[in-house]
C-alpha atoms as a PDB file:
ATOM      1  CA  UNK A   1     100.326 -20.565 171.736  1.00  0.00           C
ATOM      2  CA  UNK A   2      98.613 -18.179 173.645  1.00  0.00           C
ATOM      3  CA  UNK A   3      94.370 -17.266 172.850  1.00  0.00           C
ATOM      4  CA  UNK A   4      93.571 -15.820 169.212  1.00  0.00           C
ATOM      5  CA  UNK A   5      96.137 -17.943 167.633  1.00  0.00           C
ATOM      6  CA  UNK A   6      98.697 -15.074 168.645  1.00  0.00           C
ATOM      7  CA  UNK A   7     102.340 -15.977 168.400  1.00  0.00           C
ATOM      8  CA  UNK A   8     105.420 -14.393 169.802  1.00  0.00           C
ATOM      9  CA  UNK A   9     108.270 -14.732 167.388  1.00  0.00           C
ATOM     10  CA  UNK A  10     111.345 -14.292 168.721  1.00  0.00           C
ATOM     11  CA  UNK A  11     114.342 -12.459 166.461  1.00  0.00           C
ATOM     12  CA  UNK A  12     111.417 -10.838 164.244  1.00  0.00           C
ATOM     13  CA  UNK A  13     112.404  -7.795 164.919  1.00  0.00           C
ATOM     14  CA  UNK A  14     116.287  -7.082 165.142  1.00  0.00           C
ATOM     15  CA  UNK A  15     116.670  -4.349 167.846  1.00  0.00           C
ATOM     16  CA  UNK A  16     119.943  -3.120 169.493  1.00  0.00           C
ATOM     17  CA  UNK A  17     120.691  -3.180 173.599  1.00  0.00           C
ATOM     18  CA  UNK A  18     117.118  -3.548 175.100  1.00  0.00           C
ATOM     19  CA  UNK A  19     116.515  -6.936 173.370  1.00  0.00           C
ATOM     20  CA  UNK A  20     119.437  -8.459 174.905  1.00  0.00           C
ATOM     21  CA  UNK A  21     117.035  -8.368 178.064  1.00  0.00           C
ATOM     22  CA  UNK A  22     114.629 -10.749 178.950  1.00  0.00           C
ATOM     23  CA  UNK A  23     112.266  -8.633 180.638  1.00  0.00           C
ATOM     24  CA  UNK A  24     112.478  -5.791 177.418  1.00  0.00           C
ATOM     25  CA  UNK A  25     111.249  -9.397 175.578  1.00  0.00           C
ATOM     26  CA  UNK A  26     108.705  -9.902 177.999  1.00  0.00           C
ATOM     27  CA  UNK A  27     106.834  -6.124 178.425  1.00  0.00           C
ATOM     28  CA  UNK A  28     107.395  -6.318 174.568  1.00  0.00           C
ATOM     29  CA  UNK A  29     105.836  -9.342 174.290  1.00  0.00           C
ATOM     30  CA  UNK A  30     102.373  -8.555 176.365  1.00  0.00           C
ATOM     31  CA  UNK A  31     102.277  -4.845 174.714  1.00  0.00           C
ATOM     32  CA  UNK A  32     101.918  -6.765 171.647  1.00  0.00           C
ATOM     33  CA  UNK A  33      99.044  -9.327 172.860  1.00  0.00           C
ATOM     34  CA  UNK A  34      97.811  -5.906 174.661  1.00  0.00           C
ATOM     35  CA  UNK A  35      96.894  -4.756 170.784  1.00  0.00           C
ATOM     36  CA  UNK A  36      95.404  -7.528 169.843  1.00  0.00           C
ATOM     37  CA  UNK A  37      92.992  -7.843 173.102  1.00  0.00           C
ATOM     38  CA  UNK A  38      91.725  -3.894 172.892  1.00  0.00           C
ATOM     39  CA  UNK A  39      90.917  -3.909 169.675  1.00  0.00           C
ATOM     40  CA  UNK A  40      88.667  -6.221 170.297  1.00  0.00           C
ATOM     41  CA  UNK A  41      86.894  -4.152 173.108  1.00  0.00           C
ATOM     42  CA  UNK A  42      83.715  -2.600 172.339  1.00  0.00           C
ATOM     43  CA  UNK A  43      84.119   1.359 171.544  1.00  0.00           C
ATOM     44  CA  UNK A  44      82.646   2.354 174.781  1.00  0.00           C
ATOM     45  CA  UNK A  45      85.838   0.929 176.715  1.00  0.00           C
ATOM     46  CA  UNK A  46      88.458   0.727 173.699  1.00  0.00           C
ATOM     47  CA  UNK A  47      89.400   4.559 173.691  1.00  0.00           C
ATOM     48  CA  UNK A  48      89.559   4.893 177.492  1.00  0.00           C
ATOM     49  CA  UNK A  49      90.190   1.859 179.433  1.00  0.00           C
ATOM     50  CA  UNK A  50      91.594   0.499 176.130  1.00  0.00           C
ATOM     51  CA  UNK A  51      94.073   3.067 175.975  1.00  0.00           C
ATOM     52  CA  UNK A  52      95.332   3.599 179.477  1.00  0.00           C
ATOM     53  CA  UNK A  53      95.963   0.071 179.427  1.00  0.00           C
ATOM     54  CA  UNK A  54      97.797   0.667 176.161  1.00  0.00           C
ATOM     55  CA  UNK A  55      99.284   3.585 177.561  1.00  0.00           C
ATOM     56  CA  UNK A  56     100.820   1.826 180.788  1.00  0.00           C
ATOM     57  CA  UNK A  57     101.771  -0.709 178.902  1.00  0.00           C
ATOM     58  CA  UNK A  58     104.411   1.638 176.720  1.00  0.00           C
ATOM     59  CA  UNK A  59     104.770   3.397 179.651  1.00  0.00           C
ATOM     60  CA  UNK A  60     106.470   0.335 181.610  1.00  0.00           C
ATOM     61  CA  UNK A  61     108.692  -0.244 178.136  1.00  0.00           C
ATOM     62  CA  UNK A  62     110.228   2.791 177.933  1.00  0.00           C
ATOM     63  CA  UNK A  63     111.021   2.876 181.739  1.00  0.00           C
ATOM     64  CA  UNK A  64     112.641  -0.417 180.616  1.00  0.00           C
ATOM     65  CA  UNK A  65     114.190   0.664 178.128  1.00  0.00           C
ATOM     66  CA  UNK A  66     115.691   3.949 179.838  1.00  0.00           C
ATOM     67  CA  UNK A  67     116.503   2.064 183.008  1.00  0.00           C
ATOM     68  CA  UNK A  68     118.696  -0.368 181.199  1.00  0.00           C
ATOM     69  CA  UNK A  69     120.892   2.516 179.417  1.00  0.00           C
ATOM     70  CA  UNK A  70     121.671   4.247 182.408  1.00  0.00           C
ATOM     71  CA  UNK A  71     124.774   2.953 184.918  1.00  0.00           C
ATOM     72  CA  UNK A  72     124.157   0.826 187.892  1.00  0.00           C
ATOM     73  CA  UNK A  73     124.070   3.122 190.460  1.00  0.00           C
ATOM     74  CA  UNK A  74     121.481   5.555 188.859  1.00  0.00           C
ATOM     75  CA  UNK A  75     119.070   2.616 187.469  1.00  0.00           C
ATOM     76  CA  UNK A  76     116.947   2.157 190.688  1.00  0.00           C
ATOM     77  CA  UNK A  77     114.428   4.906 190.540  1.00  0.00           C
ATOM     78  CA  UNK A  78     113.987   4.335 186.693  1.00  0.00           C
ATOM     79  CA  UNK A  79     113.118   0.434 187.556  1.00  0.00           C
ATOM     80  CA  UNK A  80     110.795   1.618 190.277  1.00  0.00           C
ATOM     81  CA  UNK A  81     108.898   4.187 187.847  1.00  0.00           C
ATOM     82  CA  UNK A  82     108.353   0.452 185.565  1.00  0.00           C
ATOM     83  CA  UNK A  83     107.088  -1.035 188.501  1.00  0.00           C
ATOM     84  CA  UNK A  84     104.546   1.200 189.449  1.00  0.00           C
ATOM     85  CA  UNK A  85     103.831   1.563 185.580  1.00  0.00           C
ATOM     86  CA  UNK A  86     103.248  -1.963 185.761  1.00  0.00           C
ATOM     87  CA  UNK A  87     101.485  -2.085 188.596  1.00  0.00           C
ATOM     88  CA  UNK A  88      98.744   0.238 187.075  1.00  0.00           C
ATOM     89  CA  UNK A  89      98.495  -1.884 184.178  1.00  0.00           C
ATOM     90  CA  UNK A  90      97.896  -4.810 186.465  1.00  0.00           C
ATOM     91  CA  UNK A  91      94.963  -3.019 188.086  1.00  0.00           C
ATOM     92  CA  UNK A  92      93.240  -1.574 184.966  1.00  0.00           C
ATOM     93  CA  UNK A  93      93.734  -5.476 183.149  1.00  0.00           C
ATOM     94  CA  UNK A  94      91.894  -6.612 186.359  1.00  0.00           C
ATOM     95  CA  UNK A  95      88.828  -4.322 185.984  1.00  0.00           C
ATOM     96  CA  UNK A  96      88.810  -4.927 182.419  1.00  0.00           C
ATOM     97  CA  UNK A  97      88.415  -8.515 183.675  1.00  0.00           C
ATOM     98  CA  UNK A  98      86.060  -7.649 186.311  1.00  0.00           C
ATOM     99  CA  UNK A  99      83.929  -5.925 183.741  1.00  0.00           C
ATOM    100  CA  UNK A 100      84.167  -8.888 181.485  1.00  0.00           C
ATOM    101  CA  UNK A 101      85.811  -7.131 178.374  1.00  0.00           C
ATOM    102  CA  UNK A 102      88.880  -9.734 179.083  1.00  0.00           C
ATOM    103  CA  UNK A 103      87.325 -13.580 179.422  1.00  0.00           C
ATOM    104  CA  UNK A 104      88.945 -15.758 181.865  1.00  0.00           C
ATOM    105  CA  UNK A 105      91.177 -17.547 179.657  1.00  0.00           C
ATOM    106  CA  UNK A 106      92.943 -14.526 178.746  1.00  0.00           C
ATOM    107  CA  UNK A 107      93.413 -13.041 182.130  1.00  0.00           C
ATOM    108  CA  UNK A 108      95.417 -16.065 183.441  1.00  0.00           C
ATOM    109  CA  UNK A 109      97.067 -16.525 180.540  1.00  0.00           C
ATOM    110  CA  UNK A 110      97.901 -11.983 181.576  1.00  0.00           C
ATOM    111  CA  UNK A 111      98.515 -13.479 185.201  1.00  0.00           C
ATOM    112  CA  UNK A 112     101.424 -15.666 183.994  1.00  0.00           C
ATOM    113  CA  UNK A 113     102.885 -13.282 182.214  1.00  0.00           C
ATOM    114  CA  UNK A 114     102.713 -10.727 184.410  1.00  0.00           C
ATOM    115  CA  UNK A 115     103.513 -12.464 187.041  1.00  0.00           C
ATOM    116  CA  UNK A 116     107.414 -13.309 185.226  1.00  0.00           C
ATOM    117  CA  UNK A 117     107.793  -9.799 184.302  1.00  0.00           C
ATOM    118  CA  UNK A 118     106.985  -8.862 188.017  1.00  0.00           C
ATOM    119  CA  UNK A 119     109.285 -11.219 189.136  1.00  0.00           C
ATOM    120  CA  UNK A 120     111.591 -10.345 186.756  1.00  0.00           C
ATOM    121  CA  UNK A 121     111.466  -6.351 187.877  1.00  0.00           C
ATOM    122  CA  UNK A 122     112.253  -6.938 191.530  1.00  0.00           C
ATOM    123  CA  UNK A 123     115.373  -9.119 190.540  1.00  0.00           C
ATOM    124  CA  UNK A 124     116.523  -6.173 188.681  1.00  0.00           C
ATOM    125  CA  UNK A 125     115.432  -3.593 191.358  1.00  0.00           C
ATOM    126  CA  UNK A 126     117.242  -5.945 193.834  1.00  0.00           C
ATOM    127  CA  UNK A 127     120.481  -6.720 191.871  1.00  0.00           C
ATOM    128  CA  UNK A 128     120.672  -2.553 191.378  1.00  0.00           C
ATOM    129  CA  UNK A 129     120.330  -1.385 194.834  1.00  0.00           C
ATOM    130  CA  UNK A 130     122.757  -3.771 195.614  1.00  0.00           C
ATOM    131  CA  UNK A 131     124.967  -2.415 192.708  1.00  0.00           C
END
């Protein structure tokens, strides 16, 4: 269970293709705990920091998403656009740490998760160059 008593529920939502990957489970996954954790930021941060974090964090989905409908040989660049997507996020989730609108419990509970979707983006990015 992760902080706030939220709960991932897998097969709650019945989507087509992109939920047969992992890593569309995964970006979904921390989008959704993203929600939950700006909404509880104060006003000054929730419509700006708030949002670009919200932002990058759909932002790295659809690159996902749109990356895993296209062929092999024309999915690197889209996987690299969710990588730096994700990267940003990282960053901005890190300030919002830094300026302690995310406690410490939360970020590394972030960390792990992004660390398996990072992981899971350069075994993808590696697999399709090699493609």
């Amino acid at each position: 269970m992760c902080p706030q008593g939220f709960v991932f529920t897998p097969g709650l939502f019945d989507m087509s293709k992109p939920s047969d990957l992992p890593l569309y489970l995964a970006v979904y996954k921390l989008l959704l705990y993203l929600y939950v954790m700006v909404n509880n930021f104060p006003k000054s941060y929730k419509y700006s920091l708030g949002s670009d974090i919200l932002n990058l964090g759909w932002e790295t989905l659809d690159n996902v998403i749109s990356a895993n409908s296209l062929p092999n040989n024309k999915k690197p660049d889209t996987i690299r656009m969710a990588s730096v997507s994700f990267d940003k996020l990282k960053i901005r989730l890190r300030l919002a740490h830094e300026i302690r609108l995310i406690d410490h419990k939360k970020f590394a509970f972030l960390i792990e998760g992004n660390e398996e979707i990072g992981k899971m983006l350069s075994g993808w990015l590696s697999w399709s160059e090699a493609a």
